[in-house]
Protein backbone atom coordinates (compact mmCIF):
# COMPACT_ATOMS: atom_id res chain seq x y z
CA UNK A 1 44.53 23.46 84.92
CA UNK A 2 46.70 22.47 87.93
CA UNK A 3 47.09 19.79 90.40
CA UNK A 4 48.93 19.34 93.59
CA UNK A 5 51.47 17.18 92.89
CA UNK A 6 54.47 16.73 94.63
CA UNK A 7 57.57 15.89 92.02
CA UNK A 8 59.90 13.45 91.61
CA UNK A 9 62.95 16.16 91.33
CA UNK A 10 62.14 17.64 94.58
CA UNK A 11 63.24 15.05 96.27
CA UNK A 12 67.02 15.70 97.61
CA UNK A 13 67.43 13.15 100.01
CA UNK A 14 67.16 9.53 98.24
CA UNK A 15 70.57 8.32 98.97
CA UNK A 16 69.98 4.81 99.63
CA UNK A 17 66.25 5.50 99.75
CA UNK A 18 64.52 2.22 98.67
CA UNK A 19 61.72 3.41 96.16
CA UNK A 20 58.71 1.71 94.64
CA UNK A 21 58.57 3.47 90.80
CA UNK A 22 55.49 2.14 88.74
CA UNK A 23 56.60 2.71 85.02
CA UNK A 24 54.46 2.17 81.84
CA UNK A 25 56.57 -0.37 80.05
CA UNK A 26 53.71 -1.97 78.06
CA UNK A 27 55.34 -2.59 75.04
CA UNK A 28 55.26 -4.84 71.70
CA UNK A 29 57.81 -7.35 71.69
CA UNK A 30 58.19 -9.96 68.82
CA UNK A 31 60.93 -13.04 68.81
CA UNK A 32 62.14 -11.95 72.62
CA UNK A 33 62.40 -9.03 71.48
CA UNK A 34 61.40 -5.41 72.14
CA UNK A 35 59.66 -3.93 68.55
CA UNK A 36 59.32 -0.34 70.14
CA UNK A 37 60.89 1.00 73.18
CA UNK A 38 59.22 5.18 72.87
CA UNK A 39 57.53 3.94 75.74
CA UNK A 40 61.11 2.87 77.90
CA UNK A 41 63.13 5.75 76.60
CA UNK A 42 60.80 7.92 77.95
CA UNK A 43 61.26 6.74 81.56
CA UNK A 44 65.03 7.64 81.07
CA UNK A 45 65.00 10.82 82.40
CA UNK A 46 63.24 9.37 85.92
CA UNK A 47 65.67 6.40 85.74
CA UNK A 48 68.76 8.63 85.49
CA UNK A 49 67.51 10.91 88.08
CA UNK A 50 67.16 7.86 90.56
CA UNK A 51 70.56 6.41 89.51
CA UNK A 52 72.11 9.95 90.27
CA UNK A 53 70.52 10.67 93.64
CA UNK A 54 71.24 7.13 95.25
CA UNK A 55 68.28 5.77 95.06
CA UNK A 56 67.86 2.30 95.40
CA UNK A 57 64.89 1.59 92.99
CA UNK A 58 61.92 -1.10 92.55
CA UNK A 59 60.32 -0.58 88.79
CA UNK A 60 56.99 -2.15 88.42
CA UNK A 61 55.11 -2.26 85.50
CA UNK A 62 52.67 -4.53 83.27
CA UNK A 63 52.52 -6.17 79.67
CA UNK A 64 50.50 -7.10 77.30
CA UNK A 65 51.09 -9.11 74.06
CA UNK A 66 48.98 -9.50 70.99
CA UNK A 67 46.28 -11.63 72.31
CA UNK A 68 45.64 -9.12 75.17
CA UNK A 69 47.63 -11.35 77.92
CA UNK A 70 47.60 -8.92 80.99
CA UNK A 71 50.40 -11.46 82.10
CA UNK A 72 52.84 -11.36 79.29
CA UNK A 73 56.39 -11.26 80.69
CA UNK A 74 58.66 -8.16 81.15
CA UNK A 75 61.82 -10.35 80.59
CA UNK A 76 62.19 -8.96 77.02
CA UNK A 77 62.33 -5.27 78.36
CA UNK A 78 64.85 -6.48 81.03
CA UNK A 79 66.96 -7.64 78.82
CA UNK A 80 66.67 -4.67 76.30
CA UNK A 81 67.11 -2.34 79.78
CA UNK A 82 70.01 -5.05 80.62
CA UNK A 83 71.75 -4.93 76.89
CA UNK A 84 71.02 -1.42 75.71
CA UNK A 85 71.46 0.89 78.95
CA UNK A 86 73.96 1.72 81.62
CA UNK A 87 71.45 1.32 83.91
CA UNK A 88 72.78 -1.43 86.75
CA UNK A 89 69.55 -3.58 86.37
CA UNK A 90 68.73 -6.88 88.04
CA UNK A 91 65.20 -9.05 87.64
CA UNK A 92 63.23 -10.28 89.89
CA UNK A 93 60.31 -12.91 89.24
CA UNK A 94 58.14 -11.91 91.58
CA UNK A 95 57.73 -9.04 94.79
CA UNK A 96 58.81 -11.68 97.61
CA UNK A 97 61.93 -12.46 94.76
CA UNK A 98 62.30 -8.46 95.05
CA UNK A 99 62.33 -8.25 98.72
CA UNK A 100 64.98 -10.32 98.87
CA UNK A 101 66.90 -9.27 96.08
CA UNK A 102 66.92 -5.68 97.69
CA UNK A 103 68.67 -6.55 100.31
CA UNK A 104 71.80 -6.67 98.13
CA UNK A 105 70.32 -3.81 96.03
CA UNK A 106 73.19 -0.77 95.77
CA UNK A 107 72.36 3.07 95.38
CA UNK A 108 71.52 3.81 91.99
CA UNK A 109 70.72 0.46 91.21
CA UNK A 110 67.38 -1.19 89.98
CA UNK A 111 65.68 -3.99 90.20
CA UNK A 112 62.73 -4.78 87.40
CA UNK A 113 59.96 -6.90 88.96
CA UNK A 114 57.95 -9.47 86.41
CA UNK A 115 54.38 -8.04 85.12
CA UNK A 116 52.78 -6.86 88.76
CA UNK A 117 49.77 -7.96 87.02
CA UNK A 118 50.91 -11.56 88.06
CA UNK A 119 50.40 -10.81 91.63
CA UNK A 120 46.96 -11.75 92.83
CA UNK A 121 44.73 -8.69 93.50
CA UNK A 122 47.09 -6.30 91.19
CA UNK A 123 43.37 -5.24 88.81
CA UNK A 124 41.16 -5.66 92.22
CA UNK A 125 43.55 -2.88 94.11
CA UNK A 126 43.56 -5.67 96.77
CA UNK A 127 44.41 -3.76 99.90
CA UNK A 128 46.49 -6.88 101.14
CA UNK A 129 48.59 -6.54 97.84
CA UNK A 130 48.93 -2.57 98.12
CA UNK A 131 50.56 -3.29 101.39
CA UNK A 132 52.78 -5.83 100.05
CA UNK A 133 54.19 -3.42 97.42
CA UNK A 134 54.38 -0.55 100.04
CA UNK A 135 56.51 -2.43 102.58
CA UNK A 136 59.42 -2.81 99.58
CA UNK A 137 60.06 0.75 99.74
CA UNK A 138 60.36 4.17 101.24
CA UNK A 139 58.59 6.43 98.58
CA UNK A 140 55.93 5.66 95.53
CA UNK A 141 56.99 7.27 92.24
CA UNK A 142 54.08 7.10 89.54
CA UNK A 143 55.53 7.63 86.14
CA UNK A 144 53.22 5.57 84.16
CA UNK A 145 50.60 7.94 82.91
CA UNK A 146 49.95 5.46 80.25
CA UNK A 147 48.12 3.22 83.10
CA UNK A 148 46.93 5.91 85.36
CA UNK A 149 43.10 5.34 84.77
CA UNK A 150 43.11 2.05 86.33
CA UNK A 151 42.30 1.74 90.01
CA UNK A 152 45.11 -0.76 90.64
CA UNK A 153 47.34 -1.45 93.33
CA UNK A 154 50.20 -0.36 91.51
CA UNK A 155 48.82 2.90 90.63
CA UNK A 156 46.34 3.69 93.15
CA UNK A 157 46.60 1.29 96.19
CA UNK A 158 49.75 1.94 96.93
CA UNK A 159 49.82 5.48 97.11
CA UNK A 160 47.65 5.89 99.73
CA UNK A 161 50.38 3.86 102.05
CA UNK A 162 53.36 6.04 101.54
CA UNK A 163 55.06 9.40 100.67
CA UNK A 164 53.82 9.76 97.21
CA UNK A 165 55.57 11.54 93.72
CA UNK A 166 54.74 12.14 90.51
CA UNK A 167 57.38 11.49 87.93
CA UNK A 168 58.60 13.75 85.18
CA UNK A 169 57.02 12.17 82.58
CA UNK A 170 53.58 11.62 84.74
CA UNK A 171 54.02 15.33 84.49
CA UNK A 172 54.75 16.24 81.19
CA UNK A 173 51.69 14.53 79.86
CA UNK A 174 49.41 16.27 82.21
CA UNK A 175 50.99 19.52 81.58
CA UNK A 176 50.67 18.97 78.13
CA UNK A 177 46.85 17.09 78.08
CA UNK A 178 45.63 20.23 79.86
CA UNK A 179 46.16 22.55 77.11
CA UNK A 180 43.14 20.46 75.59
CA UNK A 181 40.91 22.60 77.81
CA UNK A 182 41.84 25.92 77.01
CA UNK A 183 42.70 25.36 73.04
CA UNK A 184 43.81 27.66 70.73
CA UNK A 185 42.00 27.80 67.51
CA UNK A 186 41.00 26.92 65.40
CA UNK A 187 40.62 23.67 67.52
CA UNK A 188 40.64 20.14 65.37
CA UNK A 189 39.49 16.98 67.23
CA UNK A 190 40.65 13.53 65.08
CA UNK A 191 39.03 10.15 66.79
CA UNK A 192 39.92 7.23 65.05
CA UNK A 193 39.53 3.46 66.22
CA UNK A 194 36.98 1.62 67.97
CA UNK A 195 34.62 1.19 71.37
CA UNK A 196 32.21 4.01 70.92
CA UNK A 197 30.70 3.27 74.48
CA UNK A 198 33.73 4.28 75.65
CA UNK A 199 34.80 7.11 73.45
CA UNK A 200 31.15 8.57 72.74
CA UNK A 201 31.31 10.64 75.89
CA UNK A 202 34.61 12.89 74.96
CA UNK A 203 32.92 13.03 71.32
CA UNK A 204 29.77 14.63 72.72
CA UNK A 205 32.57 16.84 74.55
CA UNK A 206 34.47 18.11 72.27
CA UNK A 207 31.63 18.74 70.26
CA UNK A 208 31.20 21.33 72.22
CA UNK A 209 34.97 22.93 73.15
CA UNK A 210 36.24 21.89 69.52
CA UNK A 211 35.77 23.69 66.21
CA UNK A 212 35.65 20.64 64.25
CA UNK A 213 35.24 17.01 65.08
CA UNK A 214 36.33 14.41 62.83
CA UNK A 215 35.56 10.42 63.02
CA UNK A 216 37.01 7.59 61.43
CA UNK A 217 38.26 4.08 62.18
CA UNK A 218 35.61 1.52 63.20
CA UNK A 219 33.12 4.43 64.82
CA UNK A 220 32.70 5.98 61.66
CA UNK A 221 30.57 2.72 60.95
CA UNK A 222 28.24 3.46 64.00
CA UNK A 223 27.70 7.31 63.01
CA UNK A 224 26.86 6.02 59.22
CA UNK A 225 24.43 3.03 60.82
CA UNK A 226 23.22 5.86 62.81
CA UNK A 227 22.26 8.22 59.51
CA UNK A 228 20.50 5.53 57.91
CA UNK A 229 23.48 4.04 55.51
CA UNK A 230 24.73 0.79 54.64
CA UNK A 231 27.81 -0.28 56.04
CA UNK A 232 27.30 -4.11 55.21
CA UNK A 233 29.73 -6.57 57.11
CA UNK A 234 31.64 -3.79 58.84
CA UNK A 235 31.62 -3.73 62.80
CA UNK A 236 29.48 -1.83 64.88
CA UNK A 237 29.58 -1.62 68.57
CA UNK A 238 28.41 -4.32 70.54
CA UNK A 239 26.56 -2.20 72.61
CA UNK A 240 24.32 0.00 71.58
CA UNK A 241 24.84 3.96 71.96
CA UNK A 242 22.55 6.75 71.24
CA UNK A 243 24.00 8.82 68.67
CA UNK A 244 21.22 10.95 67.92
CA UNK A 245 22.87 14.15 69.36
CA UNK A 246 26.23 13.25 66.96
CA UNK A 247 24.48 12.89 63.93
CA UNK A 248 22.78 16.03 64.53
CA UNK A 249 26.28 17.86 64.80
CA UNK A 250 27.44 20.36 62.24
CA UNK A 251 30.56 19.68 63.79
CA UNK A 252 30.79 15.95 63.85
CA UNK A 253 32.58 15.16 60.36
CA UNK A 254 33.16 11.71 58.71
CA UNK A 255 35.05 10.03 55.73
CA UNK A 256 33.88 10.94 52.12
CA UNK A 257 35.37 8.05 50.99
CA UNK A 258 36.48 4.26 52.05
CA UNK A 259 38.16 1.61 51.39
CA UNK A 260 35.97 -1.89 51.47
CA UNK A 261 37.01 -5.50 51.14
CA UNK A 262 34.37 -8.07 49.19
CA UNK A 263 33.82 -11.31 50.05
CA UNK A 264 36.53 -12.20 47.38
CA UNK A 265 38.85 -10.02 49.32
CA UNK A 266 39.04 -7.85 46.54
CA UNK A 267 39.43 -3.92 47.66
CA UNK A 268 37.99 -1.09 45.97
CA UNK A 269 36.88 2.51 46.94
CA UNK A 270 33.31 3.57 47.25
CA UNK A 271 31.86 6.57 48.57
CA UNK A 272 30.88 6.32 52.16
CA UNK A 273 27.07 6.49 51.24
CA UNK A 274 27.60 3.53 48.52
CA UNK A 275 28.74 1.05 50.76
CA UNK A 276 27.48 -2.46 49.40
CA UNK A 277 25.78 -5.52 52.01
CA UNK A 278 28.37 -7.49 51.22
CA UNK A 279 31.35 -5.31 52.02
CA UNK A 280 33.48 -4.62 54.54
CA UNK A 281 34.96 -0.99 55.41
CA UNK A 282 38.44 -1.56 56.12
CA UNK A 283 40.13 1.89 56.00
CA UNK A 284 39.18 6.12 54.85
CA UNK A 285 39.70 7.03 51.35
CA UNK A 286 41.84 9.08 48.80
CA UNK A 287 39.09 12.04 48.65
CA UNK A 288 39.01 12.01 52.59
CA UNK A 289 42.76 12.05 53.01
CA UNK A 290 42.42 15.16 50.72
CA UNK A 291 39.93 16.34 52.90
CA UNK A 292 41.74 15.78 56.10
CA UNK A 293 44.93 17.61 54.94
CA UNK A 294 42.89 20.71 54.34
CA UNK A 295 41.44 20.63 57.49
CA UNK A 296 44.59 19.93 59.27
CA UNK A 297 46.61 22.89 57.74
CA UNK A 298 43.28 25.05 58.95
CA UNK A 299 43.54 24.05 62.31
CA UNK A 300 46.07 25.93 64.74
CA UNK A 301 45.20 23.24 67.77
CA UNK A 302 44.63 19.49 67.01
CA UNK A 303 44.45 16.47 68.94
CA UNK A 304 44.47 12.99 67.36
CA UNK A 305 43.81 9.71 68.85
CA UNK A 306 43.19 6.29 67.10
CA UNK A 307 43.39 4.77 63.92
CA UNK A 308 41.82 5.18 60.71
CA UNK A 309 41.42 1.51 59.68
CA UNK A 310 41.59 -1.93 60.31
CA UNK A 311 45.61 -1.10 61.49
CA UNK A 312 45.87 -4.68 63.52
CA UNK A 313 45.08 -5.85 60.07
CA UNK A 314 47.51 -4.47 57.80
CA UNK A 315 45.37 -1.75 56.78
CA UNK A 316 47.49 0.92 57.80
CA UNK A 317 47.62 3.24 54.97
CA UNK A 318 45.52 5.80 56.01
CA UNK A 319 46.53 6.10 59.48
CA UNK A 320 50.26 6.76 58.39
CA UNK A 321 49.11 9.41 55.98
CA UNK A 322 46.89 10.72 58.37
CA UNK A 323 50.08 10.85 60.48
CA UNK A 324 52.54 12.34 57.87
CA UNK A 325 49.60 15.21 56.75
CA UNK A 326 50.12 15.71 60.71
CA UNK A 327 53.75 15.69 60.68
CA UNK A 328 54.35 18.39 58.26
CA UNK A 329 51.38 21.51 59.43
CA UNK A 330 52.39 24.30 61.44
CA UNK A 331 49.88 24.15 63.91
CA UNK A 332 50.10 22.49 67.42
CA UNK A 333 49.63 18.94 66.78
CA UNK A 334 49.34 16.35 69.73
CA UNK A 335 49.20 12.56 69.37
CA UNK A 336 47.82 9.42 71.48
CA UNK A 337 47.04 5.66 70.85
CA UNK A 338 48.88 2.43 70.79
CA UNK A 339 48.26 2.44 66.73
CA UNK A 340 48.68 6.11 66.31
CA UNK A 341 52.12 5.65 68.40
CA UNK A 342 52.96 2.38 66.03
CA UNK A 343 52.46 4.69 62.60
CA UNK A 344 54.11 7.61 64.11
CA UNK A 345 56.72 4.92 65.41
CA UNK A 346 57.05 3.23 61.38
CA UNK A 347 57.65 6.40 60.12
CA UNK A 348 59.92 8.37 62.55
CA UNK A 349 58.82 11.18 63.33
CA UNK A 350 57.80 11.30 66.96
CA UNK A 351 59.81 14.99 66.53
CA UNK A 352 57.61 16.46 63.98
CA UNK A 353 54.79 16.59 66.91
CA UNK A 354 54.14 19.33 69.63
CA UNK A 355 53.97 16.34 72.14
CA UNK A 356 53.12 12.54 71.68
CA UNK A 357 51.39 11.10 74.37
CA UNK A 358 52.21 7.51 75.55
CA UNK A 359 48.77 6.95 77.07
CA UNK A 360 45.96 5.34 74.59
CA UNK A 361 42.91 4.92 76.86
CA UNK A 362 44.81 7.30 79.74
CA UNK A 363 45.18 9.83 77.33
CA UNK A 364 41.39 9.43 76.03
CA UNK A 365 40.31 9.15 79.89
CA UNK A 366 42.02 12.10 80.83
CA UNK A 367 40.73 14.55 78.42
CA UNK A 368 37.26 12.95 78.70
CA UNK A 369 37.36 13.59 82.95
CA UNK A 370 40.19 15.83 83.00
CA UNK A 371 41.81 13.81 85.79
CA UNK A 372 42.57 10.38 86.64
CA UNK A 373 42.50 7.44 89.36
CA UNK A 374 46.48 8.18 89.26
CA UNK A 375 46.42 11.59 89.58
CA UNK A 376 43.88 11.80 92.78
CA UNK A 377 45.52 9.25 94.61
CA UNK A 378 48.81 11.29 94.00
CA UNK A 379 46.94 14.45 94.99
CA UNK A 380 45.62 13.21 98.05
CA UNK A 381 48.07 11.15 99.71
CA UNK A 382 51.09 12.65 98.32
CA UNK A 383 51.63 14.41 101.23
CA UNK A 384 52.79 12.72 103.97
């Protein structure tokens, strides 16, 4: 699959070119601090470009903490950027700050503005807003895949105002994401985590382009719900999806084997079909983890997004087995998911993978659609 994108490196003439770069640098910070900066490093090679060529760049971007605060602050990544870089890198609090600030901006230089998601209208893609972020610059880079599938002004709104440009690592995870859609096989599909009204349309998908679906994580609850079993005090989705045609799927596979919490707290290991009304399902089991290697070193093609258990929770052991099993099979193995990034992250070995994607629900939205908000408003307004 291809799109018609004009790229960043085409560019030639950005000496002193003021340009408006949104960058995905969503990323967990503890004490001030940032906890893991996969997501930053991989904007270096668009940041170096920029710093070589003149540019005079404006990096937008977003954050998140814990609590799911849209409007968490970016100073942490400024200083990191600041601190742990040779980028020349100043901060501005807000885009008016920024529009002054670039006035004494030089070529190569930088200027990180605070979360964009502090500007009123940033989620709406407030045209008023899209304008404001437009008139700080010449061009509009997009190299934040990772937020791509939200119609914001930052992604979306602003690249219908201006010459627009996809970014190298905008492009790398398309290029890559694509190969979903003409797989080699055998073709393995992992889905781990939560949401199934969000996820249960690329299931029903790649039931049909995959040679083997597997479930875990939180939806695994719905799908045994769905076949009649007990799954006691575990979650379920809040709203309800049909799951008859999943169920039904020779493909569609499931743990063997959990791990459950009591109301004691004390864990154990049941079978999935032995689940008792007072447990809890907190992560897959021994026998499944056996059963997930051998279908892993099977498959020449897999694709694994989500975690296994209740990761937020400290039940992470699966997932970074999972991850390890995933690490060490010769087939082509690609990754996506804020937890699957944080156990591939603990255990370092983002190398081991064919590609690692730094989009969770961009990656899923992608492969679901095969396109993206991002991508369309690059496609058509991208050339000016």
């Amino acid at each position: 699959m291809s799109f018609n994108l004009k790229k960043l490196e085409d560019l030639s003439d950005l000496a002193g070119k003021k340009t408006v770069v949104r960058v995905g640098f969503d990323v967990p910070v503890g004490a001030g601090r940032v906890l893991n900066d996969f997501r930053i490093k991989k904007t270096f090679p668009a940041m170096e470009f920029l710093a070589r060529s003149g540019a005079r760049s404006i990096l937008l971007s977003h954050r998140r903490d814990e609590k799911k605060d849209d409007t968490s602050s970016l100073l942490p990544v400024f200083e990191y950027l600041k601190n742990q870089t040779e980028f020349k890198i100043s901060f501005a609090k807000s885009l008016s700050e920024a529009k002054d600030k670039i006035r004494d901006l030089r070529n190569g230089q930088f200027i990180l503005v605070e979360n964009i998601r502090r500007e009123k209208g940033e989620k709406e893609n407030s045209a008023d807003l899209s304008k404001k972020i437009a008139e700080l610059g010449h061009v509009f880079v997009n190299e934040a895949f990772s937020v791509s599938h939200r119609e914001h002004c930052s992604v979306v709104g602003v690249a219908r105002l201006m010459p627009s440009y996809a970014g190298p690592l905008f492009l790398e995870e398309v290029e890559n994401l694509s190969r979903a859609f003409k797989p080699t096989r055998p073709f393995l599909f992992l889905m781990g985590g939560a949401k199934f009204k969000t996820k249960l349309h690329l299931v029903e998908k790649f039931m049909q382009t995959a040679d083997t679906v597997f479930v875990g994580g939180a939806l695994a609850n719905d799908i045994f719900s769905a076949k009649g079993m007990e799954v006691g005090l575990s979650p379920l989705a809040k709203e309800k999806v049909d799951l008859a045609n999943v169920v039904k799927s020779s493909k569609v596979l499931v743990p063997k084997d959990v791990l459950v919490e009591n109301l004691e707290g004390r864990i154990s290991v049941k079978k999935s079909e032995n689940i008792s009304k007072d447990e809890t399902v907190r992560d897959v089991g021994p026998e499944t983890l056996v059963f997930l290697r051998t279908l892993c070193e099977k498959a020449s093609f897999i694709i694994w997004n989500g975690p296994l258990g209740f990761y937020e929770k400290g039940f992470s052991g699966g997932t970074e087995k999972l991850a390890g099993i995933l690490g060490r099979v010769a087939g082509d193995v690609m990754v996506g998911g804020g937890d699957t990034l944080a156990a591939v992250s603990s255990l370092g070995i983002h190398d081991k993978f064919s590609f690692v994607s730094t989009g969770g629900g961009a990656m899923l939205k992608f492969l679901s659609d095969e396109t993206l908000p991002g991508i369309k408003a690059l496609e058509i307004n991208g050339n000016f």
